[in-house]
N, C-alpha and C. Protein backbone atom coordinates (compact mmCIF):
# COMPACT_ATOMS: atom_id res chain seq x y z
N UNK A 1 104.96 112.34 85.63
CA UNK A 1 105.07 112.61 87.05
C UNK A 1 103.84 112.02 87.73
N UNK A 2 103.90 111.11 88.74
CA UNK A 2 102.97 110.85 89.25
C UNK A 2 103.05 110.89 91.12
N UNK A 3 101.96 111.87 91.73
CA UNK A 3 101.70 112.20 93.13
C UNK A 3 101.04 111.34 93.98
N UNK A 4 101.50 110.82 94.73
CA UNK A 4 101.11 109.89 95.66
C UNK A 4 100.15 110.27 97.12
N UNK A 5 99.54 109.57 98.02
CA UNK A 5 99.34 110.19 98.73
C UNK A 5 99.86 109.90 100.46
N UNK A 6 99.89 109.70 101.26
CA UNK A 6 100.38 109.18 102.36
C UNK A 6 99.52 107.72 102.85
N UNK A 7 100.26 106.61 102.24
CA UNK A 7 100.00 104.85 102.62
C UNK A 7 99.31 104.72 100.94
N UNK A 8 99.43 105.53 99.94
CA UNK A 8 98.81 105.05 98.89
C UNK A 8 100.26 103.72 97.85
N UNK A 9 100.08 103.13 97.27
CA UNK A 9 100.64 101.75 96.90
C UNK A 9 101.55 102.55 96.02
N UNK A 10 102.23 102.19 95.52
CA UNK A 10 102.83 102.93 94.64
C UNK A 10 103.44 101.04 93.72
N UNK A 11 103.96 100.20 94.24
CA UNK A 11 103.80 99.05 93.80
C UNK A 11 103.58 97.57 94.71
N UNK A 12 102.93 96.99 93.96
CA UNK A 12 102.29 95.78 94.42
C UNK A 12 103.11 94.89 94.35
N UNK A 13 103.50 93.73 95.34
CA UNK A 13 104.12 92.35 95.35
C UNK A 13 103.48 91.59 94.18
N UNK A 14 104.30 91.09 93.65
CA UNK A 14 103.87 90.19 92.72
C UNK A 14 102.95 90.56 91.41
N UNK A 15 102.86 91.59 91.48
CA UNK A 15 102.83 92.33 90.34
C UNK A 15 103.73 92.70 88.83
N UNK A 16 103.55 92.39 87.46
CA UNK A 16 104.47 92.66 86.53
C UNK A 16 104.37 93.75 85.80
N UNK A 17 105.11 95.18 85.65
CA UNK A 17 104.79 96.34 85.00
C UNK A 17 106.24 96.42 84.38
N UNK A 18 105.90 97.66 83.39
CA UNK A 18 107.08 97.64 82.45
C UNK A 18 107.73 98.98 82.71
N UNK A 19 107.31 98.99 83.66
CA UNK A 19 108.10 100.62 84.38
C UNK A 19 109.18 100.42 85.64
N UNK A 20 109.35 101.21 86.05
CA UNK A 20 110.21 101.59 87.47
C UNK A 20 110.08 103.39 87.53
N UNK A 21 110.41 103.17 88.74
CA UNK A 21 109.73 104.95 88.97
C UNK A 21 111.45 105.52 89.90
N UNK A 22 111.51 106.84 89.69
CA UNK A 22 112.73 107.28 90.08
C UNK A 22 111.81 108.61 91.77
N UNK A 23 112.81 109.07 92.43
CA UNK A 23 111.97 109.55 94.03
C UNK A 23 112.14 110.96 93.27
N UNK A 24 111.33 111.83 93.37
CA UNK A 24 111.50 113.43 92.98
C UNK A 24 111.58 113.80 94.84
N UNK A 25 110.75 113.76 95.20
CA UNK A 25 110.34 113.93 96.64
C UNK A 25 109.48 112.63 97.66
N UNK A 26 109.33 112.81 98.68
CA UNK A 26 108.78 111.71 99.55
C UNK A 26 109.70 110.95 100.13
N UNK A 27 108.77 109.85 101.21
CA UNK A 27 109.62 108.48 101.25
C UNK A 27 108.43 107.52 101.21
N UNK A 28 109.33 106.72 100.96
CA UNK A 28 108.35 105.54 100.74
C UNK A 28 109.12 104.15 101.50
N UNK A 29 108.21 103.15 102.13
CA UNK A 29 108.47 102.16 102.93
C UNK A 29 108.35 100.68 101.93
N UNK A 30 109.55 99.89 102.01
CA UNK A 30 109.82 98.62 101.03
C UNK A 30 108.92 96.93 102.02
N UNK A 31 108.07 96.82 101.66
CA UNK A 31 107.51 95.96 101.98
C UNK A 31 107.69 94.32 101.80
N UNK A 32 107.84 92.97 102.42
CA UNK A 32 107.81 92.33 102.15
C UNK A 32 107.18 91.12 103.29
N UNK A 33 106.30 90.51 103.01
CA UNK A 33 105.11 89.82 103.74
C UNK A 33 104.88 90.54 105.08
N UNK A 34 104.59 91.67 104.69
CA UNK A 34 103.95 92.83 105.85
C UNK A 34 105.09 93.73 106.95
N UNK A 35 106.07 93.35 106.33
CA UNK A 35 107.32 93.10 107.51
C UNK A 35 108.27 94.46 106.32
N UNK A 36 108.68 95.48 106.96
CA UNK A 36 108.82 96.83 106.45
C UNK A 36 110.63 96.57 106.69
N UNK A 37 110.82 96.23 105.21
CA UNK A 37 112.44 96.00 105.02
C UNK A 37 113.64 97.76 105.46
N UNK A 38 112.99 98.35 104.59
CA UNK A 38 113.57 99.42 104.18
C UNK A 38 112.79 100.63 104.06
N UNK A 39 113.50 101.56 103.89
CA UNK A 39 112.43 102.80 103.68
C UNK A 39 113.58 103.50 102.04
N UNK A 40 112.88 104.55 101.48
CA UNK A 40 113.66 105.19 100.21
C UNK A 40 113.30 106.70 100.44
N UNK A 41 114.14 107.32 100.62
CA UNK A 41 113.93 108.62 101.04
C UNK A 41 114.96 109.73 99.81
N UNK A 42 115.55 109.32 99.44
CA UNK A 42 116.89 110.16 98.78
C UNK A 42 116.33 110.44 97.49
N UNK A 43 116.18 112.06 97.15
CA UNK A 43 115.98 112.23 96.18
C UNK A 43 116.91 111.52 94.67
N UNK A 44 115.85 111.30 93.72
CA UNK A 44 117.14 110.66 92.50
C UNK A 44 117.31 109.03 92.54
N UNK A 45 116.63 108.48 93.83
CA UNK A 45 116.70 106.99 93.93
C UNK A 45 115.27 106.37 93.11
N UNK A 46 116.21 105.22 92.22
CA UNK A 46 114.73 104.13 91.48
C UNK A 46 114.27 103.43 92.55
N UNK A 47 112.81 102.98 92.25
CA UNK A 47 112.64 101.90 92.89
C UNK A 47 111.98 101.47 91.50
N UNK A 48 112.38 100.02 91.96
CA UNK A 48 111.08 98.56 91.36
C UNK A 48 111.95 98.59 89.56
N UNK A 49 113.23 99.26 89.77
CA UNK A 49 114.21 98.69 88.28
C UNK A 49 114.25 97.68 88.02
N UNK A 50 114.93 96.55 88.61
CA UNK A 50 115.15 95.07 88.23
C UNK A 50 114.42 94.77 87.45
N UNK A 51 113.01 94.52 88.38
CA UNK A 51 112.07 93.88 87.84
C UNK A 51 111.07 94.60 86.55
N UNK A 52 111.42 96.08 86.59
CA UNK A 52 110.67 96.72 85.31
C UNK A 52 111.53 96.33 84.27
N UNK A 53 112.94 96.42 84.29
CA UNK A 53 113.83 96.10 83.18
C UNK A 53 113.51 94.19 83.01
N UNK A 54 113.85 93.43 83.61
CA UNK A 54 113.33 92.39 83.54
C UNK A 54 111.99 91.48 82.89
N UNK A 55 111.09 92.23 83.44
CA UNK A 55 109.87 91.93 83.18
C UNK A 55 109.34 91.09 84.36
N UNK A 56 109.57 91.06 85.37
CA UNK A 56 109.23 90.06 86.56
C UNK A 56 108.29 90.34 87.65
N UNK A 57 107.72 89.71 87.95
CA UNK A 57 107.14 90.31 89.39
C UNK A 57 107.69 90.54 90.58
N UNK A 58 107.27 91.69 90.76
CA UNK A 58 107.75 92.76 92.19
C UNK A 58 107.94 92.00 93.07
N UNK A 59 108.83 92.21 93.67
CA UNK A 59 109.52 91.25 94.93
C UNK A 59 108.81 91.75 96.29
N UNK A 60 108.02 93.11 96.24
CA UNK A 60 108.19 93.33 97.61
C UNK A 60 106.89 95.13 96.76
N UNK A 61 106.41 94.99 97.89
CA UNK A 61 105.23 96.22 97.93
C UNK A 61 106.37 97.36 98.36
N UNK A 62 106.06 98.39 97.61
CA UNK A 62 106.39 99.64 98.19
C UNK A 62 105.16 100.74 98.55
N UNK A 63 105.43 101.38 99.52
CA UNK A 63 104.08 102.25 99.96
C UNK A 63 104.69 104.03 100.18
N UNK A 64 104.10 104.86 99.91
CA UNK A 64 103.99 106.34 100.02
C UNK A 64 103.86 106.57 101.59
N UNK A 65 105.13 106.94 102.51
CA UNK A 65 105.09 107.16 103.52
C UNK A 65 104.62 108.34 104.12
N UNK A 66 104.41 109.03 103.05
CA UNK A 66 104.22 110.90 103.12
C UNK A 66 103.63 111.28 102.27
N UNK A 67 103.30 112.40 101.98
CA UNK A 67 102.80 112.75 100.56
C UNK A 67 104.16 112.58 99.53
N UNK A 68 103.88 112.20 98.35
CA UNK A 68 105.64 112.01 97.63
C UNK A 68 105.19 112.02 95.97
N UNK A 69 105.96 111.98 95.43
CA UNK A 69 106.29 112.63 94.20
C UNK A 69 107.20 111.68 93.16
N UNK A 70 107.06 111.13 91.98
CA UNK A 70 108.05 110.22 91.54
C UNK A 70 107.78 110.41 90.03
N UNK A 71 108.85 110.34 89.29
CA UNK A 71 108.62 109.88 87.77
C UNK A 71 108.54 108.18 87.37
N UNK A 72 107.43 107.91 86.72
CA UNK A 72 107.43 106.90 85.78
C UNK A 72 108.30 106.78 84.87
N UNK A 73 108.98 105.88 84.36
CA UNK A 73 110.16 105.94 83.32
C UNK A 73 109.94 104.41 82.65
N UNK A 74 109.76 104.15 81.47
CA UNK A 74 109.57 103.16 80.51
C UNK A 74 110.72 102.06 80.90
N UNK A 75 110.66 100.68 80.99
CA UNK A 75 111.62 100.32 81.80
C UNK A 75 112.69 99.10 80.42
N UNK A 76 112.27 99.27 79.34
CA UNK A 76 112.42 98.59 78.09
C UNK A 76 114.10 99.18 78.10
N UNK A 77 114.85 97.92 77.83
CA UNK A 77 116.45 98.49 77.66
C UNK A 77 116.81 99.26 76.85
N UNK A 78 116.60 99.27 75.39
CA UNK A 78 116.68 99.94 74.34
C UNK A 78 116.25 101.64 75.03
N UNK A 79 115.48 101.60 74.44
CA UNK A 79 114.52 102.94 74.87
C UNK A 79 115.06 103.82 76.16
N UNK A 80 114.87 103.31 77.02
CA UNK A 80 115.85 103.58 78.59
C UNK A 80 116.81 104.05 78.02
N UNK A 81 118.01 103.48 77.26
CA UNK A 81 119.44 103.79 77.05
C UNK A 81 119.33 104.85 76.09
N UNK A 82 118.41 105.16 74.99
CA UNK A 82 118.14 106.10 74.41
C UNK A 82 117.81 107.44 74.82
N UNK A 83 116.67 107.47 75.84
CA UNK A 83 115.88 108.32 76.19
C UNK A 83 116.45 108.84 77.71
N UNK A 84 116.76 108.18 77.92
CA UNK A 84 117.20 108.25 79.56
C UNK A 84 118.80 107.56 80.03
N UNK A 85 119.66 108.35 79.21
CA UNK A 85 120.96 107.32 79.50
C UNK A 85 121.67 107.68 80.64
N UNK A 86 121.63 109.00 81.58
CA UNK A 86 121.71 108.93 82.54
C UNK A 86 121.43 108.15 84.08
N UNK A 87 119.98 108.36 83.57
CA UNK A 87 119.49 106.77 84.16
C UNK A 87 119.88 105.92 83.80
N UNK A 88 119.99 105.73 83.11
CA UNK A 88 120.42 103.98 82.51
C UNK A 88 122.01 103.85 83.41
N UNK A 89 122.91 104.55 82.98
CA UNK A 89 124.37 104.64 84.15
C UNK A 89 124.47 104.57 85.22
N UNK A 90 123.21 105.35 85.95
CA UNK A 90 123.39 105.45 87.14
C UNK A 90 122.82 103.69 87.76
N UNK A 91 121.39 103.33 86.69
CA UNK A 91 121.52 101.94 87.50
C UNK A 91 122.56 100.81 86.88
N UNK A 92 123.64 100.94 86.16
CA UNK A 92 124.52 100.02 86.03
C UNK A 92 125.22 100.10 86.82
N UNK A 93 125.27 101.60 87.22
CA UNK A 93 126.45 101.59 88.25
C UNK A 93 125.78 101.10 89.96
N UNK A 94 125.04 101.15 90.43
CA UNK A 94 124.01 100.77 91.09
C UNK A 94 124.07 99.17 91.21
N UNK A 95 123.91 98.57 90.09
CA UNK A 95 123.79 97.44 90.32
C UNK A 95 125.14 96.49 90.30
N UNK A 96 125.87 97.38 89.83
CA UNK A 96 127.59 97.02 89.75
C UNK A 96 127.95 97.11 91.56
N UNK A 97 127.76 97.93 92.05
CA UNK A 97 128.21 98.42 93.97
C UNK A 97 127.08 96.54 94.20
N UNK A 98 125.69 96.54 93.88
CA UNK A 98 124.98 95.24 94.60
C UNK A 98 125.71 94.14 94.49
N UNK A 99 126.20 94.13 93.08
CA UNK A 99 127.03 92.64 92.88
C UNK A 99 127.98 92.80 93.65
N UNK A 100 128.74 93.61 93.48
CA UNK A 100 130.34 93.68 94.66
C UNK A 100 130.24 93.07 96.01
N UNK A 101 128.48 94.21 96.45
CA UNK A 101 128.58 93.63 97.91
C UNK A 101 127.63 91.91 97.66
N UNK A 102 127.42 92.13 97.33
CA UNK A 102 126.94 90.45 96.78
C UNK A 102 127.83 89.53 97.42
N UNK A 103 128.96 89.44 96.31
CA UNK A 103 129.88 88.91 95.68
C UNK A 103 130.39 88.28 97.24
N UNK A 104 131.08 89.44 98.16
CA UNK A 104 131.65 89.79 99.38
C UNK A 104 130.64 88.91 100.14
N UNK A 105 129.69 89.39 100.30
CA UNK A 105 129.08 88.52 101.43
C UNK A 105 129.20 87.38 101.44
N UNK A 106 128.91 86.73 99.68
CA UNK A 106 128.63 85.40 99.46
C UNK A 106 129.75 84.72 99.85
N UNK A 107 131.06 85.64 99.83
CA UNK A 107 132.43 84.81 100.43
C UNK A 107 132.38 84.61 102.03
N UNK A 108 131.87 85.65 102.13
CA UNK A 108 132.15 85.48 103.89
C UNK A 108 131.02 84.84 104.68
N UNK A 109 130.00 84.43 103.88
CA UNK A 109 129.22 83.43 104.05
C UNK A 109 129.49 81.91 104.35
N UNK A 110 130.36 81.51 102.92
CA UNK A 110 130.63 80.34 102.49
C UNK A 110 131.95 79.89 103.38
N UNK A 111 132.87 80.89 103.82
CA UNK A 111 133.83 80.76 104.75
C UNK A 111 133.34 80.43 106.32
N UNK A 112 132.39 81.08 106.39
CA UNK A 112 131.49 80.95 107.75
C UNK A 112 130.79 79.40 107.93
N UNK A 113 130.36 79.24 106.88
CA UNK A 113 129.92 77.78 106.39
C UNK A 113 131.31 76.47 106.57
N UNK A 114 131.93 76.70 105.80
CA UNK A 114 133.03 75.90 105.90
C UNK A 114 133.68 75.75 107.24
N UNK A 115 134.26 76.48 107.75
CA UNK A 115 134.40 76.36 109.24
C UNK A 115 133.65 75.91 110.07
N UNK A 116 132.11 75.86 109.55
CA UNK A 116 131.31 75.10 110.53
C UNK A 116 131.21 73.33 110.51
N UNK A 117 131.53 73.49 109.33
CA UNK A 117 131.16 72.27 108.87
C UNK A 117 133.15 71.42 109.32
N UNK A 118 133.78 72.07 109.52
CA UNK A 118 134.82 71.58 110.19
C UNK A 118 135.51 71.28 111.63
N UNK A 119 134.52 71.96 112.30
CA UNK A 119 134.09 71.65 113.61
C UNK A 119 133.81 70.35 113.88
C-alpha cells in the first residue's frame, strides 16, 4: 500500500518500472507534456498497466490530486496471473472494451479519410 500526498508524482513520463498500481482511494490527474488529459478517480481502477506489463516507458505523468491511496502490484505476467488473477481479468477485459473502441474509431476515421480524399 502506498499513500500519496496532494501533487506528489505517483509516475513519471518516460520512466520504466515493473509495477502498475491499482486506486484504493484518491484521484489522480493523467499528464502529458503538461497538458492534463484525464483525471482517475474510481475506486478499483489501474493506472500505468500497459507499460508495467510491457516493460516500457510511461507515456504520460500521473499526479495525486488529493491525498490518495493505491496498491503496488508486480506487473510480470506470470506472477500477476498467479497472484492476482482477478486483476489480471479485469485488465484483459479492460483492454479488450480499448481495442473494440480502437478498432471503431480507426474505421470511422479511415472512412472520414476516404471521403476526403474523394472530394
Amino acid at each position: 500500500m502506498k499513500k500519496l500526498d496532494k501533487g506528489q508524482i505517483l509516475i513519471k513520463e518516460g520512466a520504466v518500472e515493473k509495477q502498475f498500481y491499482v486506486v484504493m482511494r484518491g484521484r489522480f490527474g493523467v499528464y502529458k507534456n503538461g497538458k492534463e488529459l484525464l483525471q482517475i478517480d474510481t475506486e478499483g481502477s489501474t493506472i500505468g498497466e500497459l507499460s508495467g506489463i510491457l516493460q516500457t516507458p510511461r507515456s504520460a505523468t500521473v499526479i495525486a490530486l488529493e491525498e490518495s491511496t493505491v496498491i503496488d502490484i508486480d506487473a510480470e505476467p506470470e506472477r500477476l496471473m498467479k497472484e492476482h488473477p482477478d486483476i489480471a481479468m479485469g485488465i484483459m477485459l479492460d483492454l479488450a472494451k480499448r481495442v473494440l473502441a480502437t478498432t471503431e474509431k480507426y474505421a470511422e476515421l479511415t472512412e472520414v479519410f476516404e471521403y476526403t480524399l474523394r472530394k
